[in-house]
N, C-alpha and C. Protein backbone atom coordinates (compact mmCIF):
# COMPACT_ATOMS: atom_id res chain seq x y z
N UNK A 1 1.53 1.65 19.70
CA UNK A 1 1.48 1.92 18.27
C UNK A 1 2.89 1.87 17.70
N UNK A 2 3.14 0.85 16.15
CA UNK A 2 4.35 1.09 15.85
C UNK A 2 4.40 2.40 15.32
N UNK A 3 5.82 2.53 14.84
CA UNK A 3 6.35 3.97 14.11
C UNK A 3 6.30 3.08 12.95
N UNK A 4 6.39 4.31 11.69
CA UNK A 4 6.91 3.80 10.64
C UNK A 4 8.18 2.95 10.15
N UNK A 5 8.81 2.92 10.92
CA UNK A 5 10.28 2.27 10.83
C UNK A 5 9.97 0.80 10.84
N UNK A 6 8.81 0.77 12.12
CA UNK A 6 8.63 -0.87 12.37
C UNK A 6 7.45 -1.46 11.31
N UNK A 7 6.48 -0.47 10.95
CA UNK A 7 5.33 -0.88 9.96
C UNK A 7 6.35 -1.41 8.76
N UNK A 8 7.15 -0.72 8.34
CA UNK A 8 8.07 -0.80 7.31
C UNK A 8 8.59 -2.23 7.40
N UNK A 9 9.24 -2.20 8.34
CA UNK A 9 10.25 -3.65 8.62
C UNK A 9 8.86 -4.95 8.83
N UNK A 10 7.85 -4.51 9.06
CA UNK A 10 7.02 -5.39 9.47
C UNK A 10 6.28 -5.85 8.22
N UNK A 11 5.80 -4.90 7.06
CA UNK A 11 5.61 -5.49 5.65
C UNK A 11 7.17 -5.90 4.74
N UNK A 12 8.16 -5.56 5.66
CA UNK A 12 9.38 -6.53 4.85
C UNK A 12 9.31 -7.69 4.80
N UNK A 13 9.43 -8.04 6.38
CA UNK A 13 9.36 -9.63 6.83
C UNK A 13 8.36 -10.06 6.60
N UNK A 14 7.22 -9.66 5.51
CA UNK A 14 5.82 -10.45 5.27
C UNK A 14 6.03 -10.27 3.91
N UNK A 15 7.33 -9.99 3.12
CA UNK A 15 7.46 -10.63 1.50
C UNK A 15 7.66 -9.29 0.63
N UNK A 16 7.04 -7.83 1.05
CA UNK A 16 6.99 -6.84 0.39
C UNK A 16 8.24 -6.15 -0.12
N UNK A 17 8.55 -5.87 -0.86
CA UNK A 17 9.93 -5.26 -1.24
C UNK A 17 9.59 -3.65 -1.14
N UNK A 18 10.10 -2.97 -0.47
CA UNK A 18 10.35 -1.13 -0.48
C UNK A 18 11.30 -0.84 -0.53
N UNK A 19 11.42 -0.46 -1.46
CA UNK A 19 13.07 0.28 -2.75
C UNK A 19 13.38 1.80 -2.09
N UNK A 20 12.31 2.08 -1.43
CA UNK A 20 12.49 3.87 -0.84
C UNK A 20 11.84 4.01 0.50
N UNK A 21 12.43 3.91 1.70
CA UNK A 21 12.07 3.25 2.80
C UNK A 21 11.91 4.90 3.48
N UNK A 22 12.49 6.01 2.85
CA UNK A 22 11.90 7.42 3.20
C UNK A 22 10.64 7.65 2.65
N UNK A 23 10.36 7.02 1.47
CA UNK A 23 8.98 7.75 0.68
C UNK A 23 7.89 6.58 1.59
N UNK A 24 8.36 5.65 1.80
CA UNK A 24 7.29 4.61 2.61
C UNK A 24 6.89 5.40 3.58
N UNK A 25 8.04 5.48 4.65
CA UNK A 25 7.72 6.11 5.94
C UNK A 25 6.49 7.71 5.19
N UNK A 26 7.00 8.51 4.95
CA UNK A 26 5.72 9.72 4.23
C UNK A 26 4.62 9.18 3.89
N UNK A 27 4.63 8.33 2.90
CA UNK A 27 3.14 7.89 2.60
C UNK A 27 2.81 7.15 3.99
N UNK A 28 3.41 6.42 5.21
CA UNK A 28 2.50 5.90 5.91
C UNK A 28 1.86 6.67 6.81
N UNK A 29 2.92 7.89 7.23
CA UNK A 29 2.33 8.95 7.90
C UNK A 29 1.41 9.77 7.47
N UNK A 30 1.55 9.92 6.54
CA UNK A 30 0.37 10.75 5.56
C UNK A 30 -0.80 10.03 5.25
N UNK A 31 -0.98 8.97 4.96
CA UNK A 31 -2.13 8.37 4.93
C UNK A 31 -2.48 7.47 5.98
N UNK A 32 -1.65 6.71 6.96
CA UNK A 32 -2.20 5.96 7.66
C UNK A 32 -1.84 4.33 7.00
N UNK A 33 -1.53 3.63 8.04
CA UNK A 33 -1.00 1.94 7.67
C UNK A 33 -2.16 1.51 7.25
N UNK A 34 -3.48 1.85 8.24
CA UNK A 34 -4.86 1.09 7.64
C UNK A 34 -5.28 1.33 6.49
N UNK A 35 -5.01 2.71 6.00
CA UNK A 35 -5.36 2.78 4.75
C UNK A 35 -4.64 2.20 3.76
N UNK A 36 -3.65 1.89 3.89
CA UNK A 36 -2.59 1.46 3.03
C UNK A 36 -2.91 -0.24 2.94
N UNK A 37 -3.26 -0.70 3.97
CA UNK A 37 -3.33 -2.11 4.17
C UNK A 37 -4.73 -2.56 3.12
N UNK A 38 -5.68 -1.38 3.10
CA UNK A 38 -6.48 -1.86 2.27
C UNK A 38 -6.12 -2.52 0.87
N UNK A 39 -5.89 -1.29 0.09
CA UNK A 39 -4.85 -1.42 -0.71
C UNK A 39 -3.58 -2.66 -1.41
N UNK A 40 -3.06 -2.98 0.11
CA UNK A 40 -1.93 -3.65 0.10
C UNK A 40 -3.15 -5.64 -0.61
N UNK A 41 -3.79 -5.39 -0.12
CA UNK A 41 -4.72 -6.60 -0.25
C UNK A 41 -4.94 -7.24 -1.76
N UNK A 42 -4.97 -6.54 -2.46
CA UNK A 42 -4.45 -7.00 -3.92
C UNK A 42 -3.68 -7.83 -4.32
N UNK A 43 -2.17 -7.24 -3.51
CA UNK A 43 -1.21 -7.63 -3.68
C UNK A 43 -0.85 -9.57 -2.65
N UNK A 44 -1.82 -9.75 -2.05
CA UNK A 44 -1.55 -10.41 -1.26
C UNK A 44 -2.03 -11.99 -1.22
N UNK A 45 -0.84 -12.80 -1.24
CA UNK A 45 -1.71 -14.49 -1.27
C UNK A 45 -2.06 -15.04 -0.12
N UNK A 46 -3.22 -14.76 0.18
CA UNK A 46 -3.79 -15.56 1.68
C UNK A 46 -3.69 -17.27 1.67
N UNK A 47 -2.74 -18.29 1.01
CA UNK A 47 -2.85 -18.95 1.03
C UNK A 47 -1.34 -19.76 2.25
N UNK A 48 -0.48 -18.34 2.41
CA UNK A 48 0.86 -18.01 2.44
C UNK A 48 0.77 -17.34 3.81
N UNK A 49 0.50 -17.61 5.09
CA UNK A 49 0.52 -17.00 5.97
C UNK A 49 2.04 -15.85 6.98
N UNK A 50 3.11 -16.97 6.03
CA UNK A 50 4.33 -16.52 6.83
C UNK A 50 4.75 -15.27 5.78
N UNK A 51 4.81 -15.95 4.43
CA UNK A 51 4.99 -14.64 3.22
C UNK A 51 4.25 -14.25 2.64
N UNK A 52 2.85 -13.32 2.94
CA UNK A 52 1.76 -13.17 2.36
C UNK A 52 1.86 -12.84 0.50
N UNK A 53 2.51 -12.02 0.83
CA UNK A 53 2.73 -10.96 -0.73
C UNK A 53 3.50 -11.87 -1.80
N UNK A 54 2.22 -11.81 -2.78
CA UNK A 54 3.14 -12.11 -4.16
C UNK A 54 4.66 -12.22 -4.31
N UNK A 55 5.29 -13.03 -4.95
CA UNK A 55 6.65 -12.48 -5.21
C UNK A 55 6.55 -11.19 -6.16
N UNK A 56 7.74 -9.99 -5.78
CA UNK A 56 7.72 -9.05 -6.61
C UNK A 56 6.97 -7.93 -6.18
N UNK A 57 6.17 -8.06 -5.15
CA UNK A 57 4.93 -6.90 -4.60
C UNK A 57 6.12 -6.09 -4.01
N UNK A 58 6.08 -4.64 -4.49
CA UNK A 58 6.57 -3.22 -3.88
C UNK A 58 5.74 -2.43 -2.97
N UNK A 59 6.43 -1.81 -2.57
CA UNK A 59 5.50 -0.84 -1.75
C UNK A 59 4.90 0.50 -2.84
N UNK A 60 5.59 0.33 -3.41
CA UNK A 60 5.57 1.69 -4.88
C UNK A 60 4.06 1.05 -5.43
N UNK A 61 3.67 -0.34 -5.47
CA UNK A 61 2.63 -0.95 -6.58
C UNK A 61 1.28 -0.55 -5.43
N UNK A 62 1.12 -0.71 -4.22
CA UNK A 62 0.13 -0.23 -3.64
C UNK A 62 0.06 1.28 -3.81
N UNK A 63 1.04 2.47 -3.62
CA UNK A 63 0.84 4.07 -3.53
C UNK A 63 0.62 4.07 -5.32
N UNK A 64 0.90 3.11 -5.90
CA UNK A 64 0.33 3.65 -7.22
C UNK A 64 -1.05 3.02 -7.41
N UNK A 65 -1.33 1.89 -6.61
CA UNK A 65 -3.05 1.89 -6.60
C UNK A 65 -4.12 3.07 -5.93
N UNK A 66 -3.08 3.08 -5.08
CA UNK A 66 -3.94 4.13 -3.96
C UNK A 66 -4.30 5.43 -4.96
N UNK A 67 -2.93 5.97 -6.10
CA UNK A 67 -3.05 6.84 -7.06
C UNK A 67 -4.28 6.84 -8.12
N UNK A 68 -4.36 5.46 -8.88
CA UNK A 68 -5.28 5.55 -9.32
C UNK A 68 -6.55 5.26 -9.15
N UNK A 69 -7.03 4.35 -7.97
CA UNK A 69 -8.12 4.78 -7.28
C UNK A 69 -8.96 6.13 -7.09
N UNK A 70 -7.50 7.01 -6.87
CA UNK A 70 -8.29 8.90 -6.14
C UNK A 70 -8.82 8.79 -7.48
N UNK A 71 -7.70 8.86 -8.40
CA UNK A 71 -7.88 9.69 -9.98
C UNK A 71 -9.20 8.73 -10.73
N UNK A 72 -9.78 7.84 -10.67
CA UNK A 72 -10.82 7.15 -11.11
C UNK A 72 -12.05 7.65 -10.50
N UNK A 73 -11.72 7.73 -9.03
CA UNK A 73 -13.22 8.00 -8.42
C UNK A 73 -13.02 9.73 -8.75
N UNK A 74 -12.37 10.82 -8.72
CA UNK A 74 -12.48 11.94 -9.21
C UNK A 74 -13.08 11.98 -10.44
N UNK A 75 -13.02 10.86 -11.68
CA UNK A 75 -13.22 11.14 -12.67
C UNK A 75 -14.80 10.66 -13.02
N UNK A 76 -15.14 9.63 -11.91
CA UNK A 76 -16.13 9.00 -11.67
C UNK A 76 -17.04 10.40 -11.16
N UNK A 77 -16.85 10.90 -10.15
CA UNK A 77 -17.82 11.92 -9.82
C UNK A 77 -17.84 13.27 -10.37
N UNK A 78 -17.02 13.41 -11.51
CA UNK A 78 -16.72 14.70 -12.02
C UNK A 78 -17.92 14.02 -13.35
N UNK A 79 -18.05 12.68 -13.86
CA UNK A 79 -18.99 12.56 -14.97
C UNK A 79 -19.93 12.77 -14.18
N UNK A 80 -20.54 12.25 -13.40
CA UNK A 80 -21.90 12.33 -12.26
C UNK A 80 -22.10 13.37 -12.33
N UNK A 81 -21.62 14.57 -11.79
CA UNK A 81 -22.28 15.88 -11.77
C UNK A 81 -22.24 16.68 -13.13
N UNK A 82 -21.53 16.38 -14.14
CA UNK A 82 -22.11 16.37 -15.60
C UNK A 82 -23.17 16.10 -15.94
């Protein structure tokens, strides 16, 4: 299993830019690479095998999907039980 150091360096060399390579490492430990990778899939041109990611894709633009995902489906099941 990598550490975060290498997950990190490993979505570098696949195009991703991370501006805060401490807050990466936290969010990957805290949530998990797989979860993150879901996520990361948005961001990503499968046409591009060596540089997947858009030009411009951060690591900040996935933890702020991952953000508003929670906050949508919270708001999603908070109308439901209304």
């Amino acid at each position: 299993m990598l550490c975060c150091a290498d997950l990190i360096a490993y979505l570098q060399r696949k195009g991703l830019a991370v501006d805060d390579t401490a807050f990466a490492a936290k969010i990957i430990s805290t949530y998990s690479y797989y979860r993150i990778k879901g996520y990361a899939l948005a961001l990503r041109d499968c046409r591009d095998p060596v540089k997947p990611f858009f030009p411009g894709s951060r690591f900040e633009d996935i933890f702020e999907l991952m953000a508003f995902d929670k906050a949508l489906r919270l708001h999603a099941l908070e109308a439901i039980m209304h």
